[in-house]
PDB file of N, CA and C in Angstrom:
ATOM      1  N   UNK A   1      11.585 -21.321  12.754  1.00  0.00           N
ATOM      2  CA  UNK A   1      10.157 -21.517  12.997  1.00  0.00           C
ATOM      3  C   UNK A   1       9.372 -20.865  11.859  1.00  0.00           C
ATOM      4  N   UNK A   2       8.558 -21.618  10.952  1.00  0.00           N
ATOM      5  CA  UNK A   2       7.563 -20.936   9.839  1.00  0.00           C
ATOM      6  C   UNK A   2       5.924 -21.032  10.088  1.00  0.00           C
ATOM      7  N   UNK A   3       5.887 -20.460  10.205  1.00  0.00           N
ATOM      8  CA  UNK A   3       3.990 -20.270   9.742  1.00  0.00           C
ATOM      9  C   UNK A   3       3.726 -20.564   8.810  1.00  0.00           C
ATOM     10  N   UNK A   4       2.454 -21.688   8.930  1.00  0.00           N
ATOM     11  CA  UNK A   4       1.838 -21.872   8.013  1.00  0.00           C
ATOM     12  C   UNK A   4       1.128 -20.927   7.421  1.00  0.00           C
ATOM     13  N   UNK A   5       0.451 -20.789   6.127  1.00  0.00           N
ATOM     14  CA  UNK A   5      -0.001 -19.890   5.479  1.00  0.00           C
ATOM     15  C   UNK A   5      -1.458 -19.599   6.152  1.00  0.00           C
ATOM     16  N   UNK A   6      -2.050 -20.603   6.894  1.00  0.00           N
ATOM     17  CA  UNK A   6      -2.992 -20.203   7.439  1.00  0.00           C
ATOM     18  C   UNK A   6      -3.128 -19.852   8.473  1.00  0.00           C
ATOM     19  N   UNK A   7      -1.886 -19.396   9.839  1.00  0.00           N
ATOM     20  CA  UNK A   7      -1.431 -19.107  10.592  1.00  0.00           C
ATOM     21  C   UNK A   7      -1.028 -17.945  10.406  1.00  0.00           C
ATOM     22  N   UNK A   8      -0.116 -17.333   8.958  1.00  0.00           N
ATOM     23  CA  UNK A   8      -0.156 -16.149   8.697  1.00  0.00           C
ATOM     24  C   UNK A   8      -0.885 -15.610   8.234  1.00  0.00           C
ATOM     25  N   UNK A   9      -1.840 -15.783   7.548  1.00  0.00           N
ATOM     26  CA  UNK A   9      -3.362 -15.350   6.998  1.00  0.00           C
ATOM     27  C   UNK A   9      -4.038 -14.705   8.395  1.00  0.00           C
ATOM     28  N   UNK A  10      -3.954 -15.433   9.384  1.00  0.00           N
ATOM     29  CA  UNK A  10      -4.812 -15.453  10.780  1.00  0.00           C
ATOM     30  C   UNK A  10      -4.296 -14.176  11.330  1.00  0.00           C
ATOM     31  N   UNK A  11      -3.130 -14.145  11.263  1.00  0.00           N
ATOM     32  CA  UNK A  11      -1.915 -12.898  11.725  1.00  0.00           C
ATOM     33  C   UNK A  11      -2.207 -11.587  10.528  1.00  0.00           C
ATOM     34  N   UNK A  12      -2.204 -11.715   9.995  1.00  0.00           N
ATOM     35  CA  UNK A  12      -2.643 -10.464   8.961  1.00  0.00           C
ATOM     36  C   UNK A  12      -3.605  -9.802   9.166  1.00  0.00           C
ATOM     37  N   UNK A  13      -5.127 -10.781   9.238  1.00  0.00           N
ATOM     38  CA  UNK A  13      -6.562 -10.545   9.725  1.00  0.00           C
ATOM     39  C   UNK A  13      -6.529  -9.965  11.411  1.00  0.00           C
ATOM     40  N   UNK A  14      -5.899 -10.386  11.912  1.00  0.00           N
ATOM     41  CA  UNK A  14      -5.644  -9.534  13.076  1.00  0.00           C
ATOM     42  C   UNK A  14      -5.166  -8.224  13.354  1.00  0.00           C
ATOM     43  N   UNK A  15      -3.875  -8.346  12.600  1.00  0.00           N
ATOM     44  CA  UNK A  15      -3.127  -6.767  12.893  1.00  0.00           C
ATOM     45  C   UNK A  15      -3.899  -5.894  11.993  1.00  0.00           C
ATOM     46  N   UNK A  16      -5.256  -6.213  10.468  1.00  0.00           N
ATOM     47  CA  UNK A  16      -5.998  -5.613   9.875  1.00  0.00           C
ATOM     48  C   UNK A  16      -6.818  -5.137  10.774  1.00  0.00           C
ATOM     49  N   UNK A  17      -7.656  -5.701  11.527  1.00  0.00           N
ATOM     50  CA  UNK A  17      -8.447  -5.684  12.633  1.00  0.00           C
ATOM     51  C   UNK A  17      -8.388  -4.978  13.379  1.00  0.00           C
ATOM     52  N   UNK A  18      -6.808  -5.206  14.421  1.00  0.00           N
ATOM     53  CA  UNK A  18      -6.551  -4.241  15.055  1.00  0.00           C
ATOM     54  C   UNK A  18      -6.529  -2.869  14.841  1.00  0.00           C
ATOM     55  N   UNK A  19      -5.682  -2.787  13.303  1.00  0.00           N
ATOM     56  CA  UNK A  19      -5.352  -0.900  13.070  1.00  0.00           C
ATOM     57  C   UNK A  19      -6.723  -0.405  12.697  1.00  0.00           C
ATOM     58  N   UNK A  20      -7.896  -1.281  11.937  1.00  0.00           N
ATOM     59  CA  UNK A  20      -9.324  -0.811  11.748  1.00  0.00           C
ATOM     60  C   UNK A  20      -9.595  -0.352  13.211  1.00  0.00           C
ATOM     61  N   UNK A  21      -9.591  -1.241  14.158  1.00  0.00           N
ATOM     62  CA  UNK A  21     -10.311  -0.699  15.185  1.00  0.00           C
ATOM     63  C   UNK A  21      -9.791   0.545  15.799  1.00  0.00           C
ATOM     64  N   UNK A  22      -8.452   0.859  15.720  1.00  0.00           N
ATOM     65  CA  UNK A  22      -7.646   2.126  16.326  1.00  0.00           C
ATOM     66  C   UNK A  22      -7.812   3.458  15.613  1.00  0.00           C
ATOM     67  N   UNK A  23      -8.066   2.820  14.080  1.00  0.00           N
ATOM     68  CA  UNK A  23      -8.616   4.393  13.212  1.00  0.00           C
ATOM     69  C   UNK A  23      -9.955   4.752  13.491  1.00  0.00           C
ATOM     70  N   UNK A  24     -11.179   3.875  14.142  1.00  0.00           N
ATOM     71  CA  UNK A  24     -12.777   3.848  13.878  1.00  0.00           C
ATOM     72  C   UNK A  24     -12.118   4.837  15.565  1.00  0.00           C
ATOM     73  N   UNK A  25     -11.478   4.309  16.234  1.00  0.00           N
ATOM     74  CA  UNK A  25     -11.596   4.516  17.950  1.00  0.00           C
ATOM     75  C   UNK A  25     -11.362   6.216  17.556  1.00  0.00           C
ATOM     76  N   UNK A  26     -10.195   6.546  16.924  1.00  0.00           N
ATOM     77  CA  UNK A  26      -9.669   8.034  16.442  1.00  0.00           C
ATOM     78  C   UNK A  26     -10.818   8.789  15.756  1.00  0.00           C
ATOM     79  N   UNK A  27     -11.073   8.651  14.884  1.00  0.00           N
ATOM     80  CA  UNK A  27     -12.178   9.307  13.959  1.00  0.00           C
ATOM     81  C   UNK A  27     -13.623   9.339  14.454  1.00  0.00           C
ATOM     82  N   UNK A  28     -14.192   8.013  15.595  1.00  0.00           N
ATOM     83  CA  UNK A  28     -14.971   8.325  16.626  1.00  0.00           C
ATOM     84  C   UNK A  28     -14.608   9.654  17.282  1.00  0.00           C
ATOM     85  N   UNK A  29     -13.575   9.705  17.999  1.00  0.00           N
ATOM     86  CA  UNK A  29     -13.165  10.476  19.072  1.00  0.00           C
ATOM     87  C   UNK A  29     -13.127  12.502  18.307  1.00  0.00           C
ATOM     88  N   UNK A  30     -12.367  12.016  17.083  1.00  0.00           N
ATOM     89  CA  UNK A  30     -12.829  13.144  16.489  1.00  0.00           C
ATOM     90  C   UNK A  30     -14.556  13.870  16.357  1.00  0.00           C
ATOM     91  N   UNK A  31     -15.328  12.928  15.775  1.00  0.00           N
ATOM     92  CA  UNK A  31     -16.510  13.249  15.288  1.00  0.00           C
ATOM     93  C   UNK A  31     -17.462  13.137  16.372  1.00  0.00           C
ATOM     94  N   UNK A  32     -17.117  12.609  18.118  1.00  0.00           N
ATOM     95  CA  UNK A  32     -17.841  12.362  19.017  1.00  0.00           C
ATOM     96  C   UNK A  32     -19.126  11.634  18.251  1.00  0.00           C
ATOM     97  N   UNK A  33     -18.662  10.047  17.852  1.00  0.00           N
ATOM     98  CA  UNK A  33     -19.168   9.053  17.691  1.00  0.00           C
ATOM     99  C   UNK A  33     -18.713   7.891  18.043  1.00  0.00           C
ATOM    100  N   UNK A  34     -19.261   6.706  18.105  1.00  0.00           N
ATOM    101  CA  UNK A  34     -18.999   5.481  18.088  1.00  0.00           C
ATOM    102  C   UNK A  34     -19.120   4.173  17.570  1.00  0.00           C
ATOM    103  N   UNK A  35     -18.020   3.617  17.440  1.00  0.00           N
ATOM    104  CA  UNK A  35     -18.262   2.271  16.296  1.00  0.00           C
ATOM    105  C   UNK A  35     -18.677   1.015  17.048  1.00  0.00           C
ATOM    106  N   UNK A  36     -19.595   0.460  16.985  1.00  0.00           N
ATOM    107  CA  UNK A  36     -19.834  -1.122  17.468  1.00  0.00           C
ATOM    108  C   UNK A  36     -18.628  -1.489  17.035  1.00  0.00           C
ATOM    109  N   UNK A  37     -18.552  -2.725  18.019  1.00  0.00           N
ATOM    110  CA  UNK A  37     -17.568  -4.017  17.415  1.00  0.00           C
ATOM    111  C   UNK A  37     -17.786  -4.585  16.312  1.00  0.00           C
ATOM    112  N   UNK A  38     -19.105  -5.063  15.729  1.00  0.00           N
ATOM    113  CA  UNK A  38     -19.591  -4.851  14.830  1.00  0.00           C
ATOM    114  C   UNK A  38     -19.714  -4.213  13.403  1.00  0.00           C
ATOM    115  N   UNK A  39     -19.609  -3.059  13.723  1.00  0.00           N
ATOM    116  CA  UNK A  39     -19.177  -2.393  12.587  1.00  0.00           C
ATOM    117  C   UNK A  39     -17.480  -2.336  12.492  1.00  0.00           C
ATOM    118  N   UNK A  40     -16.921  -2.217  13.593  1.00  0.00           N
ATOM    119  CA  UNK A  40     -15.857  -2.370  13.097  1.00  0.00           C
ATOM    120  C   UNK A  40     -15.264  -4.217  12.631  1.00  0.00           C
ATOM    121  N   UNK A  41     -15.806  -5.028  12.931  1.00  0.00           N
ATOM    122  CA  UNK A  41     -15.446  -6.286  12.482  1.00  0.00           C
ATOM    123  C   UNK A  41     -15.842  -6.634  10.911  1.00  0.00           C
ATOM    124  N   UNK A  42     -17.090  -5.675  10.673  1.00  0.00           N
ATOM    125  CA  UNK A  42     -17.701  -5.474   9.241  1.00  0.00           C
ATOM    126  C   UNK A  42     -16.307  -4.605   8.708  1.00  0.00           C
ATOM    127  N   UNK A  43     -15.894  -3.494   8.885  1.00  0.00           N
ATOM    128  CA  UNK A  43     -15.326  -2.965   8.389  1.00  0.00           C
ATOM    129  C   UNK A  43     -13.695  -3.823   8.311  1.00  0.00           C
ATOM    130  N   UNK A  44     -12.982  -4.209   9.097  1.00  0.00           N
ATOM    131  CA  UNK A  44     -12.076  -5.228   8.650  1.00  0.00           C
ATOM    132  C   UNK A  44     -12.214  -5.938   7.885  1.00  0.00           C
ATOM    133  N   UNK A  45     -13.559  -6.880   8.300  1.00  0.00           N
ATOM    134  CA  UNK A  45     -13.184  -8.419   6.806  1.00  0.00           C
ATOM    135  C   UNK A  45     -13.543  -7.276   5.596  1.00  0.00           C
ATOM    136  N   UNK A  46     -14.163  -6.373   5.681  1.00  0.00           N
ATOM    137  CA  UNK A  46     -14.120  -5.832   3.523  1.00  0.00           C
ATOM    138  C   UNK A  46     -12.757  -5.668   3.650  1.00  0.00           C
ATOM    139  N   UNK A  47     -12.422  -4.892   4.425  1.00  0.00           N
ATOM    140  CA  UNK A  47     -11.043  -4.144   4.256  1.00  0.00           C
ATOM    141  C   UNK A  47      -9.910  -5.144   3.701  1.00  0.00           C
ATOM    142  N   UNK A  48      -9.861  -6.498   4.445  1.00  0.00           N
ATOM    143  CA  UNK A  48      -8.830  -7.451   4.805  1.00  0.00           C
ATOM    144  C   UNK A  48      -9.131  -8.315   2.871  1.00  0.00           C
ATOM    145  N   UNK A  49     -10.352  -8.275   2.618  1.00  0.00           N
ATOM    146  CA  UNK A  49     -10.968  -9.196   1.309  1.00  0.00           C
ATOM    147  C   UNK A  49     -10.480  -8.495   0.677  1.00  0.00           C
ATOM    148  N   UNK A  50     -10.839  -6.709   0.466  1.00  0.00           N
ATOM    149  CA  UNK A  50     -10.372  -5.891  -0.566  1.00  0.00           C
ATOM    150  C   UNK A  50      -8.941  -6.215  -0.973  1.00  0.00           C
ATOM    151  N   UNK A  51      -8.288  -6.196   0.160  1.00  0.00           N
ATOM    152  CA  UNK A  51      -6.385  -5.797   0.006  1.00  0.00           C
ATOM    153  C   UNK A  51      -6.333  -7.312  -0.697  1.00  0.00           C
ATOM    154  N   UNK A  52      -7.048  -8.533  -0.130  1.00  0.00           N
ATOM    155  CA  UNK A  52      -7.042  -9.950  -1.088  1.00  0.00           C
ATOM    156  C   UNK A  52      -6.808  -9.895  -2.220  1.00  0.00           C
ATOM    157  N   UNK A  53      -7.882  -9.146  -2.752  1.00  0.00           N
ATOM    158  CA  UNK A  53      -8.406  -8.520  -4.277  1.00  0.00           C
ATOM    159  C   UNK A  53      -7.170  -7.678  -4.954  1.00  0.00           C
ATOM    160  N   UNK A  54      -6.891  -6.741  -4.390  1.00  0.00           N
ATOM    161  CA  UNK A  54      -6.232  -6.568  -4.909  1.00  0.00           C
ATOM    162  C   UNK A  54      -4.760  -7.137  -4.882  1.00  0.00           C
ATOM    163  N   UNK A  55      -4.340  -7.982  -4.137  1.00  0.00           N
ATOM    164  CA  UNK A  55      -3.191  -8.639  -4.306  1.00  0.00           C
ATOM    165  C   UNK A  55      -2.989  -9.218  -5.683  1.00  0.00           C
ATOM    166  N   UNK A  56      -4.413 -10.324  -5.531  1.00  0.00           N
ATOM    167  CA  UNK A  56      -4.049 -11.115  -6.409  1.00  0.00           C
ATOM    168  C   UNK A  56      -4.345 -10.411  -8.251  1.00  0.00           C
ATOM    169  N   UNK A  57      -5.020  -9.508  -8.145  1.00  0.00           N
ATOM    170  CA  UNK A  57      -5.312  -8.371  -9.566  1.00  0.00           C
ATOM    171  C   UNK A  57      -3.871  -7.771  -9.785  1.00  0.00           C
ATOM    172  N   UNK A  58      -2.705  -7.642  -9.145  1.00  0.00           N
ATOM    173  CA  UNK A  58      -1.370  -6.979  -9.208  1.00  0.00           C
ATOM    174  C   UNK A  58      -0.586  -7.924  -9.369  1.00  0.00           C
ATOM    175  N   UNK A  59      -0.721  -9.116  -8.863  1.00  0.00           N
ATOM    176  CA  UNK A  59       0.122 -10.755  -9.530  1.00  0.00           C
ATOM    177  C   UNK A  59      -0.127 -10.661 -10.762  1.00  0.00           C
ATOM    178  N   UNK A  60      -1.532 -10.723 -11.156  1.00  0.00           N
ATOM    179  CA  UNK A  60      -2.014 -10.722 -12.549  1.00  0.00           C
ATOM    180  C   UNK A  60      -1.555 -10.202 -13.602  1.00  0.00           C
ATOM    181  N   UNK A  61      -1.542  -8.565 -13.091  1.00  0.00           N
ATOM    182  CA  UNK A  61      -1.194  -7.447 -13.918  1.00  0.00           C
ATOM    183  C   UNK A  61      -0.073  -7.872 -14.547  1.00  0.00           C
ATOM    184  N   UNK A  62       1.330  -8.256 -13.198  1.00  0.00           N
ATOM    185  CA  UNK A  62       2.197  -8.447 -13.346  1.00  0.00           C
ATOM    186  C   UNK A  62       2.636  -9.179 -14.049  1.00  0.00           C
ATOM    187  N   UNK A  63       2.184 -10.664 -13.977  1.00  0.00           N
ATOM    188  CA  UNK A  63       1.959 -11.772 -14.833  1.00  0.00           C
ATOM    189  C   UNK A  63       1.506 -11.942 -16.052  1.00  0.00           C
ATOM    190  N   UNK A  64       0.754 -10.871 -16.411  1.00  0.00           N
ATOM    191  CA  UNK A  64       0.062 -10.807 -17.764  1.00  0.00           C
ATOM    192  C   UNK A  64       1.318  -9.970 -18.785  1.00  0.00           C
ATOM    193  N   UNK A  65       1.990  -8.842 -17.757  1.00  0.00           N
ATOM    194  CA  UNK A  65       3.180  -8.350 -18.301  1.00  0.00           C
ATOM    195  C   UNK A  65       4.494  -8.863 -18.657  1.00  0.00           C
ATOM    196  N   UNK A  66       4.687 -10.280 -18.268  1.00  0.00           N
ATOM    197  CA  UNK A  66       5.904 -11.603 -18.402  1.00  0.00           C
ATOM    198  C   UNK A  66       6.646 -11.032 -17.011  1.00  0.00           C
ATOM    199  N   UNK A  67       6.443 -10.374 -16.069  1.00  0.00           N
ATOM    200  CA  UNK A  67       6.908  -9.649 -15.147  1.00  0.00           C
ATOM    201  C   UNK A  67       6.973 -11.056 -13.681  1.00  0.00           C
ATOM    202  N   UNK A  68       8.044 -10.559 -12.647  1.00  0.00           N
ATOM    203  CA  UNK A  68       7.511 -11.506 -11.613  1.00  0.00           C
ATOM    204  C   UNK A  68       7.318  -9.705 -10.538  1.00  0.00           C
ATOM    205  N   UNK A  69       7.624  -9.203 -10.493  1.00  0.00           N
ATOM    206  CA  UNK A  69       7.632  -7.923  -9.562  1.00  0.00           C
ATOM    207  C   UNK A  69       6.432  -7.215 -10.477  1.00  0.00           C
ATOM    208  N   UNK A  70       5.661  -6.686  -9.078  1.00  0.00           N
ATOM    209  CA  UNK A  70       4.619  -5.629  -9.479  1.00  0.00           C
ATOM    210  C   UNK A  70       5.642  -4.720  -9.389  1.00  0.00           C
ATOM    211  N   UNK A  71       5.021  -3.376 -10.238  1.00  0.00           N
ATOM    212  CA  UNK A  71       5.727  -2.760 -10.495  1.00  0.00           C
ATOM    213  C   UNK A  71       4.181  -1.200 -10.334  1.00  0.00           C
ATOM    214  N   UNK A  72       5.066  -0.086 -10.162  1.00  0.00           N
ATOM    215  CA  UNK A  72       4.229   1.039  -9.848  1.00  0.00           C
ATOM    216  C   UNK A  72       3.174   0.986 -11.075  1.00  0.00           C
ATOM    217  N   UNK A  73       3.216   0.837 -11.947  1.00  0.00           N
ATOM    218  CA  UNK A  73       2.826   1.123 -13.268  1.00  0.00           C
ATOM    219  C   UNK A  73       1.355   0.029 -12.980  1.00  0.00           C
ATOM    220  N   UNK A  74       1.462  -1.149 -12.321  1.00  0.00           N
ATOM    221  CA  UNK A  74       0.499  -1.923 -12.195  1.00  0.00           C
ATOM    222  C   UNK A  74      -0.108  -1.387 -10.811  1.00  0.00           C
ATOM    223  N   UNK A  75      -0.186  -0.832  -9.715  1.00  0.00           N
ATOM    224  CA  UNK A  75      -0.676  -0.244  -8.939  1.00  0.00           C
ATOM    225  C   UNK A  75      -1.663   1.067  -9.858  1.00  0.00           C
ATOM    226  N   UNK A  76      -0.784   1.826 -10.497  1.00  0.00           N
ATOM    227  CA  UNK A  76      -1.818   2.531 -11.349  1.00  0.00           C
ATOM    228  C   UNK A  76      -3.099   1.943 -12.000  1.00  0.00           C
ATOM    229  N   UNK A  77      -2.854   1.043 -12.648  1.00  0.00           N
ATOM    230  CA  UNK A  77      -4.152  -0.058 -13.038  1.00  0.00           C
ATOM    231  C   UNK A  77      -4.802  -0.211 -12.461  1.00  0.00           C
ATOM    232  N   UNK A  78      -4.170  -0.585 -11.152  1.00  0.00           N
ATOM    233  CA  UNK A  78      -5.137  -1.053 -10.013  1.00  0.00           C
ATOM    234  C   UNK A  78      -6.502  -0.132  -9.881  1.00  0.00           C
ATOM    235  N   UNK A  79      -5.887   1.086  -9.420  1.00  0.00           N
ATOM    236  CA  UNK A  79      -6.087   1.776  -8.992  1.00  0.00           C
ATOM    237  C   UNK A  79      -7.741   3.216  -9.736  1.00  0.00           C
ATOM    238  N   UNK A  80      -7.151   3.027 -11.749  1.00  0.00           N
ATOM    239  CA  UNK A  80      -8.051   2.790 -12.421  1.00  0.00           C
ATOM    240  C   UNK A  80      -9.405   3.321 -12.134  1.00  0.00           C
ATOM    241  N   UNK A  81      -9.932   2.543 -11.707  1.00  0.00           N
ATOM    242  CA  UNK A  81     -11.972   2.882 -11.210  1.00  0.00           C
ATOM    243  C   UNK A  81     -11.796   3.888  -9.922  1.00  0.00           C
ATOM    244  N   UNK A  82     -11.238   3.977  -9.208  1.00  0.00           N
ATOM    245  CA  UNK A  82     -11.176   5.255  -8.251  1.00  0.00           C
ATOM    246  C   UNK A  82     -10.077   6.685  -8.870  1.00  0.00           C
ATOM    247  N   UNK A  83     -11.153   7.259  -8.844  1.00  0.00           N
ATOM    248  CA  UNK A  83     -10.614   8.822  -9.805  1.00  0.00           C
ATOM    249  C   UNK A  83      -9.346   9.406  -8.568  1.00  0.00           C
ATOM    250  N   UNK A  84     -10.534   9.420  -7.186  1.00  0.00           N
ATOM    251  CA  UNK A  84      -9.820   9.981  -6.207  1.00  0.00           C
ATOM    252  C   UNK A  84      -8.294   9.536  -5.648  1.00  0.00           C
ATOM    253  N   UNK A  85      -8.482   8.028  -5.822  1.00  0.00           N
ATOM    254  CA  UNK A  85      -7.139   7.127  -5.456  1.00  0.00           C
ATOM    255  C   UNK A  85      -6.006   7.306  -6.533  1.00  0.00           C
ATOM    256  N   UNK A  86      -6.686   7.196  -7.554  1.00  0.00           N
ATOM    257  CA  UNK A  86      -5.974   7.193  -8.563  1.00  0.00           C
ATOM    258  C   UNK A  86      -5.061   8.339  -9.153  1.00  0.00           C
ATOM    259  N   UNK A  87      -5.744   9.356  -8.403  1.00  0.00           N
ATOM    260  CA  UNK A  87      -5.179  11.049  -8.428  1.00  0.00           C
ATOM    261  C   UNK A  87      -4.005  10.734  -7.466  1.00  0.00           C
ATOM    262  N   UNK A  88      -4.026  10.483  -6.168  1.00  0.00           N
ATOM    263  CA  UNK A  88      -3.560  10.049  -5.354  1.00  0.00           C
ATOM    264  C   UNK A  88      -2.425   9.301  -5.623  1.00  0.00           C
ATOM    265  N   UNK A  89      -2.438   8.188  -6.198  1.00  0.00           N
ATOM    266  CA  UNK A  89      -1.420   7.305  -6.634  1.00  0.00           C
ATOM    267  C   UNK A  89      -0.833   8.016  -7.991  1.00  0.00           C
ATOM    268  N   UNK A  90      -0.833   8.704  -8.480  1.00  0.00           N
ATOM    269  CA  UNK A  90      -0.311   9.442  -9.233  1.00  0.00           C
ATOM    270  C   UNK A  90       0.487  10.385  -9.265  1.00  0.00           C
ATOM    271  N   UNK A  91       0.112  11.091  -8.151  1.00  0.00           N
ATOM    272  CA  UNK A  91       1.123  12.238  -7.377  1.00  0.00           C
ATOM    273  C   UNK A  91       2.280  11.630  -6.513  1.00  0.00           C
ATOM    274  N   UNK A  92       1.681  10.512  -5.613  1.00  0.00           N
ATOM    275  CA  UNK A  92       2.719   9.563  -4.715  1.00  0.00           C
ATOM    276  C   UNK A  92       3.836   9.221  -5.830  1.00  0.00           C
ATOM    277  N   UNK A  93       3.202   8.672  -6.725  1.00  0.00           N
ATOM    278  CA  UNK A  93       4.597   8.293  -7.738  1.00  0.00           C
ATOM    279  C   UNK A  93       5.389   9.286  -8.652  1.00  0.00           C
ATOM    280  N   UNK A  94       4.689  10.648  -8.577  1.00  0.00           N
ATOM    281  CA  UNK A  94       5.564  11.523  -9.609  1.00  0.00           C
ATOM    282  C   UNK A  94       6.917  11.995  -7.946  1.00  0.00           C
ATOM    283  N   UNK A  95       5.846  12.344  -6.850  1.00  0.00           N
ATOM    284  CA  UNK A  95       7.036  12.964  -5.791  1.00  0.00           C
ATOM    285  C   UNK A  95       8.221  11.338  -5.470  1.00  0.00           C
ATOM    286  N   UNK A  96       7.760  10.125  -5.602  1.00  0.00           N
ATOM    287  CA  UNK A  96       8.732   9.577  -5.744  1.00  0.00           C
ATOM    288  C   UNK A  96       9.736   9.574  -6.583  1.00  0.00           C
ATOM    289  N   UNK A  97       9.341   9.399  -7.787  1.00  0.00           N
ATOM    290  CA  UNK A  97      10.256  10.119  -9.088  1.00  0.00           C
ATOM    291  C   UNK A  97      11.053  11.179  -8.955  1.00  0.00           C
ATOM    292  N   UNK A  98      10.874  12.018  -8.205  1.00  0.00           N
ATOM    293  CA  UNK A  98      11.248  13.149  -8.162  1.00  0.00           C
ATOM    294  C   UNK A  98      12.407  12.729  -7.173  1.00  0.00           C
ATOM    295  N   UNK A  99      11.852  12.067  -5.901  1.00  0.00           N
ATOM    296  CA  UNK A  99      13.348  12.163  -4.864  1.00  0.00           C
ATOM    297  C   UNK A  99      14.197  11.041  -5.217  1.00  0.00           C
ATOM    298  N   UNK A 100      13.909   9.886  -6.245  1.00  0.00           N
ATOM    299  CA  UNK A 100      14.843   9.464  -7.160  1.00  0.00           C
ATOM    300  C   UNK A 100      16.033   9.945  -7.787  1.00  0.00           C
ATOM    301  N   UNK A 101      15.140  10.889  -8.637  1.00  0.00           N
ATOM    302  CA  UNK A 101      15.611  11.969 -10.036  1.00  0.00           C
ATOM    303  C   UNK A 101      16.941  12.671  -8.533  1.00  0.00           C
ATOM    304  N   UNK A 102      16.187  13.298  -7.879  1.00  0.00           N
ATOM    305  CA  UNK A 102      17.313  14.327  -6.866  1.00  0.00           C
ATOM    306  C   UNK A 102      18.808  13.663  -5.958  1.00  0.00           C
ATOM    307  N   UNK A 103      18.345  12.200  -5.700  1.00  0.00           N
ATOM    308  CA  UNK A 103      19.113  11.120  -4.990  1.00  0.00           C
ATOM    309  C   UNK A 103      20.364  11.153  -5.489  1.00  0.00           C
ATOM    310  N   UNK A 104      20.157  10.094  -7.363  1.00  0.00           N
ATOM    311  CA  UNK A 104      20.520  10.195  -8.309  1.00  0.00           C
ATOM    312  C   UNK A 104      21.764  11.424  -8.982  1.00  0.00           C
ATOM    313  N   UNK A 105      20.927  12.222  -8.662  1.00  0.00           N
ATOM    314  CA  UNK A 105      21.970  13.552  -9.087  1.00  0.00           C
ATOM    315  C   UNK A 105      22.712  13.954  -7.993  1.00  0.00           C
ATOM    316  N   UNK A 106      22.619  13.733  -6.655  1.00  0.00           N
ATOM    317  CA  UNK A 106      23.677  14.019  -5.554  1.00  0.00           C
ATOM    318  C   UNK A 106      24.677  12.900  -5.266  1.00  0.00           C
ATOM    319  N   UNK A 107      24.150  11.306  -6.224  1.00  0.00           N
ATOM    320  CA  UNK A 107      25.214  10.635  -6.080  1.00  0.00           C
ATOM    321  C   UNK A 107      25.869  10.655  -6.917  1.00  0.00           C
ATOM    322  N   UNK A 108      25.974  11.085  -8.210  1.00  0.00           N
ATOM    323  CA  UNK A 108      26.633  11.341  -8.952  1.00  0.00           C
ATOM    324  C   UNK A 108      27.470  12.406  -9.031  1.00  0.00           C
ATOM    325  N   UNK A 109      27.067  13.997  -8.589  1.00  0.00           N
ATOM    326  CA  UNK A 109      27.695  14.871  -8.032  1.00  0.00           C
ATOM    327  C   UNK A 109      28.778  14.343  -7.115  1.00  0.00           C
ATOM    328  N   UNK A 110      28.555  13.775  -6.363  1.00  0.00           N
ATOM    329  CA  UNK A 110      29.325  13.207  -4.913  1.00  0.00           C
ATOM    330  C   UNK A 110      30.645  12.121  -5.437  1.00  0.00           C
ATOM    331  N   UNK A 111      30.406  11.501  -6.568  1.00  0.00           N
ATOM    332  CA  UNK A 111      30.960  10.959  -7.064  1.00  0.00           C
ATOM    333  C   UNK A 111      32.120  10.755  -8.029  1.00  0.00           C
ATOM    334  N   UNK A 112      32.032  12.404  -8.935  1.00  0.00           N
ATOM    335  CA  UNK A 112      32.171  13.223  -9.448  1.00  0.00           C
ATOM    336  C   UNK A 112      33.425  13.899  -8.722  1.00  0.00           C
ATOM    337  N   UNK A 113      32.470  14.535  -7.478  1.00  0.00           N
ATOM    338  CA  UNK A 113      33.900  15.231  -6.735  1.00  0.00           C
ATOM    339  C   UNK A 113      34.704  14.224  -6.087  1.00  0.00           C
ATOM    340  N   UNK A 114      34.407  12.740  -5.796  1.00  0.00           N
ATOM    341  CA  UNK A 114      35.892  12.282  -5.235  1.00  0.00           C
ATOM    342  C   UNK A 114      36.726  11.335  -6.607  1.00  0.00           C
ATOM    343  N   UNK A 115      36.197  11.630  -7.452  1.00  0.00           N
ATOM    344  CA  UNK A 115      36.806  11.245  -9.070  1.00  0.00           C
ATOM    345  C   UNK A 115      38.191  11.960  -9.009  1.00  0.00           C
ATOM    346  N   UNK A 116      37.647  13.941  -8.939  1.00  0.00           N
ATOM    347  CA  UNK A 116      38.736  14.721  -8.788  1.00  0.00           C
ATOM    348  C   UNK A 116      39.362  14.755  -7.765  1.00  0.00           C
ATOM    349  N   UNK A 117      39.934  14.199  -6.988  1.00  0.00           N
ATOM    350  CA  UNK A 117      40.305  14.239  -5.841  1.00  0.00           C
ATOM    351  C   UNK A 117      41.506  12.909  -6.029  1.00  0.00           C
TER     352      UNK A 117
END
């Protein structure tokens, strides 16, 4: 059974929808405020257009690079005009690097000892 693309489009905009409305319901509950439906339906479609946006700006990236996989390096781009995100996505990818770099060296260690063996 496949979904059409506009069937899964429909499905995306929903479960966007949904988790908007469950973070506005939380962060209400924190700040003893409340979100219209309204505002939260405003706040999905940017949300749902943005992630659009940037999909298709990371095809690009990618594409402009002879690449078919985005790759971290084009998320950085993305990312670019927000100082704060971009700090953000910067650190996410060095501590990934890092439990790479550590993975890496325990499979090789590990590998190592059943060599001698």
């Amino acid at each position: 059974m496949s979904l059409s693309e506009d069937e899964t489009r429909q499905r995306l905009k929903a479960a966007v929808h949904y988790t908007v409305a469950r973070m506005c319901q939380k962060m209400g509950e924190e700040q003893s405020r409340e979100f219209s439906r309204q505002a939260v339906a405003a706040i999905a479609e940017t949300a749902f257009r943005q992630c659009d946006i940037f999909a298709k700006d990371l095809e690009a990236f990618a594409k402009h690079a002879k690449r078919c996989t985005v790759s971290a390096e084009d998320v950085k781009l993305l990312a670019r005009r927000s100082t704060a995100l971009s700090v953000h996505i910067q650190k996410k990818s060095e501590e990934v690097e890092q439990e790479q770099k550590a993975f890496k060296k325990k499979r090789k260690s590990k590998e190592s000892d059943q060599s001698k063996e």
